[in-house]
Protein backbone atom coordinates (compact mmCIF):
# COMPACT_ATOMS: atom_id res chain seq x y z
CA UNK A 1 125.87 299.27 102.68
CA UNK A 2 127.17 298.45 98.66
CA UNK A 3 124.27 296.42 98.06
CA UNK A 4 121.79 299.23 99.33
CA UNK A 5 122.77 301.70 97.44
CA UNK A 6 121.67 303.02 93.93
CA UNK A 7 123.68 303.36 91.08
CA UNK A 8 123.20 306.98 90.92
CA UNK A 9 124.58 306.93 94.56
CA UNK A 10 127.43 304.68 93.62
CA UNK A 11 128.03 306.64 90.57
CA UNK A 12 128.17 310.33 92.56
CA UNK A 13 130.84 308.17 95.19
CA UNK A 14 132.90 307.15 92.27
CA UNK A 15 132.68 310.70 90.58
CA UNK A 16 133.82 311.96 94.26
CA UNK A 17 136.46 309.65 94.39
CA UNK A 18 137.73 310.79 90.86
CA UNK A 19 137.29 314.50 92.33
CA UNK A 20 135.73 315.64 89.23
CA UNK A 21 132.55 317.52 88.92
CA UNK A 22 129.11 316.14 88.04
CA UNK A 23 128.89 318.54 85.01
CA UNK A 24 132.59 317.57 83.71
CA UNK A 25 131.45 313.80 83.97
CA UNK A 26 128.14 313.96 82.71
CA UNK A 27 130.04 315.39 79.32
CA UNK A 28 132.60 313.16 78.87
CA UNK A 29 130.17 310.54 78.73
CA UNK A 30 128.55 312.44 76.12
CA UNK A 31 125.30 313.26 78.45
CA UNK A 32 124.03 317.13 79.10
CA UNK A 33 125.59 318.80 81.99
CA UNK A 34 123.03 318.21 84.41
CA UNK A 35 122.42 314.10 84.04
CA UNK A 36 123.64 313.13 87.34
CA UNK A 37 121.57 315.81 89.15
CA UNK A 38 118.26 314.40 86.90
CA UNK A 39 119.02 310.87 87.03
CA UNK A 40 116.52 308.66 89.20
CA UNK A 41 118.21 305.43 90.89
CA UNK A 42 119.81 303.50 88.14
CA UNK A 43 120.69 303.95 84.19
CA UNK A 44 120.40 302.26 81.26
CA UNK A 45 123.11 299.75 79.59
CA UNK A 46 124.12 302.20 77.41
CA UNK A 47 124.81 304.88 79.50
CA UNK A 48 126.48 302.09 81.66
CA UNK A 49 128.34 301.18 78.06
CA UNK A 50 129.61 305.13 77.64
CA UNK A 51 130.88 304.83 81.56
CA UNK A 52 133.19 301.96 80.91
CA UNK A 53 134.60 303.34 77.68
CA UNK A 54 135.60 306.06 79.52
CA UNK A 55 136.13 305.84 82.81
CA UNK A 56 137.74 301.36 82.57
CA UNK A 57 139.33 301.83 85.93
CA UNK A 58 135.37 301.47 87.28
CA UNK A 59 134.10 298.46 88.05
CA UNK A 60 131.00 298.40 86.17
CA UNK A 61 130.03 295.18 87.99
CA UNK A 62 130.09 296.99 91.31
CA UNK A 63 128.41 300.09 89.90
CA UNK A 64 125.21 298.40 88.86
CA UNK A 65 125.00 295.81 91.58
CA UNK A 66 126.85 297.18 94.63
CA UNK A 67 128.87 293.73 94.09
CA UNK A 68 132.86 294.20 94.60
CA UNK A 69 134.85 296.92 94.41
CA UNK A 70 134.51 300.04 93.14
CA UNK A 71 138.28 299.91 90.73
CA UNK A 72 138.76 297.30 89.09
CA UNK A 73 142.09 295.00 89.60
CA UNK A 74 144.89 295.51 87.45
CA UNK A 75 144.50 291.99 85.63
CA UNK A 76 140.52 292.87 84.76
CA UNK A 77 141.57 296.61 83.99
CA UNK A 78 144.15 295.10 81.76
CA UNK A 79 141.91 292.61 80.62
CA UNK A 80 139.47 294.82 79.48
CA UNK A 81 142.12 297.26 77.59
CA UNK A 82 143.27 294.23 75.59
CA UNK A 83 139.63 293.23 74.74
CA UNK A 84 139.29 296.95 73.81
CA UNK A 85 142.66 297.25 71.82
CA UNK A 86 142.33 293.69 70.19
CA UNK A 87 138.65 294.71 68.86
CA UNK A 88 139.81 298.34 67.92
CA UNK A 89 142.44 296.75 65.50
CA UNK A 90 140.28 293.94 64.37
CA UNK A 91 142.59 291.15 66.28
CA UNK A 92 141.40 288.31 68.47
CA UNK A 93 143.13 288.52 72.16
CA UNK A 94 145.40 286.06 71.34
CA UNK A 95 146.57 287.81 68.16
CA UNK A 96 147.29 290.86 69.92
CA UNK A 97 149.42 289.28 72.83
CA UNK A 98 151.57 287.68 70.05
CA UNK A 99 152.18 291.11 68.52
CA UNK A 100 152.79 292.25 72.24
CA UNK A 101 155.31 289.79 72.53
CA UNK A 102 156.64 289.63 69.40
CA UNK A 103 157.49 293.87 70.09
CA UNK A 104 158.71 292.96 73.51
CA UNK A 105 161.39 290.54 72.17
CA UNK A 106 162.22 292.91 69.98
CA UNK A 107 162.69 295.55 72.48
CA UNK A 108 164.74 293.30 73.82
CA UNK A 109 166.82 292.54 71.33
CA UNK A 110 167.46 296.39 70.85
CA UNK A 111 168.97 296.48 73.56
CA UNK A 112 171.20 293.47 73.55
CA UNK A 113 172.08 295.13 70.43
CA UNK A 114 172.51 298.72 71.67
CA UNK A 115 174.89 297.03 74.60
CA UNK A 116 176.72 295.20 72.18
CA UNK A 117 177.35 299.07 70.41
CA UNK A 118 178.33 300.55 73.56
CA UNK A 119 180.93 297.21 74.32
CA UNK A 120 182.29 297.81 70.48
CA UNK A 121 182.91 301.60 71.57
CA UNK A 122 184.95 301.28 74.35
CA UNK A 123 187.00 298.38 72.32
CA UNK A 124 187.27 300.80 69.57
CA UNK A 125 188.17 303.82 71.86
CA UNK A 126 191.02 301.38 73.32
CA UNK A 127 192.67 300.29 70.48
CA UNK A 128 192.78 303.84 69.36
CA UNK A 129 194.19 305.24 72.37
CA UNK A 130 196.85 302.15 72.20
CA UNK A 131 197.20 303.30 68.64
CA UNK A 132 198.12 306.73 69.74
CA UNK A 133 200.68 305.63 71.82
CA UNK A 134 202.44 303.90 69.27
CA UNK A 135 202.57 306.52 66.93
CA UNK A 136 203.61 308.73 69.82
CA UNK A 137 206.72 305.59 70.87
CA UNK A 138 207.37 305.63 66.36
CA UNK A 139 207.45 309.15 66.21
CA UNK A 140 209.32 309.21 68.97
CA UNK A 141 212.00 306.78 67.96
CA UNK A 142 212.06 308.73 64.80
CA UNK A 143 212.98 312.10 66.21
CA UNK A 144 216.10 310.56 68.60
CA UNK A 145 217.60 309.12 64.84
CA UNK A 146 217.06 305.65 66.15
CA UNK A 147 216.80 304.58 62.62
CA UNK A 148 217.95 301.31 63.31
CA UNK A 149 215.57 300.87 66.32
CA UNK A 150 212.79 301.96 64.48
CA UNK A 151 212.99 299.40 61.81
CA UNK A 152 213.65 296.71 63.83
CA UNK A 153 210.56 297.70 65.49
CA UNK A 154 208.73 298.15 62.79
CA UNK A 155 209.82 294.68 60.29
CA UNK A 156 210.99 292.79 63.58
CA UNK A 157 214.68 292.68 63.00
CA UNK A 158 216.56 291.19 66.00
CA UNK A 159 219.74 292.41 64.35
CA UNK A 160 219.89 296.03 65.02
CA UNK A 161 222.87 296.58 62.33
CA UNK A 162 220.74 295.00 59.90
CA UNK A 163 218.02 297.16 60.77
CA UNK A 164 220.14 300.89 60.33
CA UNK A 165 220.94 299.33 56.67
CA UNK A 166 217.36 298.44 55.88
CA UNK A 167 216.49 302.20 57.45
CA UNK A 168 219.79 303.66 55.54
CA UNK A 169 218.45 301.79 52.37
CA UNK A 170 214.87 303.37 52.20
């Protein structure tokens, strides 16, 4: 059935498909309003050309042969949008996969980076909370008169009469 139809009747089953009007697709390729309606059985590579630039999920092959399917695969749809994307920048293929990867590893990185962040917080919010209970246990000690406790504490003392003298001293 592909094979025996025209492009003009593949076209109006892809148009269908994309349930837009004739009119609305006839101007986004840059044609007058009525070019579907007036076209005869096939069209010419440039109008073909305009198509693919706009509409890349068709499979122009199919479109003016009847030959495959009507979308094309993900790998030839992505295909073409690096083709498009490399020449639109003025990069070979290969150029433009490098910078692809090269922004992917970076992305990557980011994150490692951004998870490292979040790990440094909650270390951080710890050590402050453990912090807070010391000064909480030192003010503490400091409000019972537990000079001598304090100090030793605070220098190490293991003599706690030492301690009260170096407390009684400062």
């Amino acid at each position: 059935m592909s094979n025996k139809e025209t492009v003009k009747e593949r076209l109006k089953r892809y148009i269908d498909y994309k349930e837009i009007s004739f009119r609305a697709f006839s101007l986004s390729i840059g044609m007058s309003e009525n070019y579907i309606s007036s076209m005869r059985s096939s069209a010419k590579p440039d109008i073909i050309h305009r198509i693919a630039d706009h509409y890349p999920d068709l499979n122009t092959t199919w479109l003016v042969t009847g030959i495959g399917d009507m979308l094309n695969t993900d790998n030839n749809l992505n295909q073409d949008i690096l083709k498009k994307t490399a020449k639109k920048n003025n990069m070979s293929i290969e150029e433009l996969t490098s910078a692809i990867m090269n922004l992917s590893e970076a992305a990557v990185i980011n994150a490692r980076a951004s998870e490292m962040n979040a790990k440094a917080n909650i270390i951080n919010a710890e050590s402050s909370l453990t912090n807070s209970k010391n000064m909480e246990r030192m003010l503490e000690l400091i409000s019972k008169n537990e000079k001598g406790e304090f100090v030793k504490q605070i220098i190490g003392y293991d003599d706690a009469a030492q301690a009260a003298e170096c407390a009684d001293a400062g």
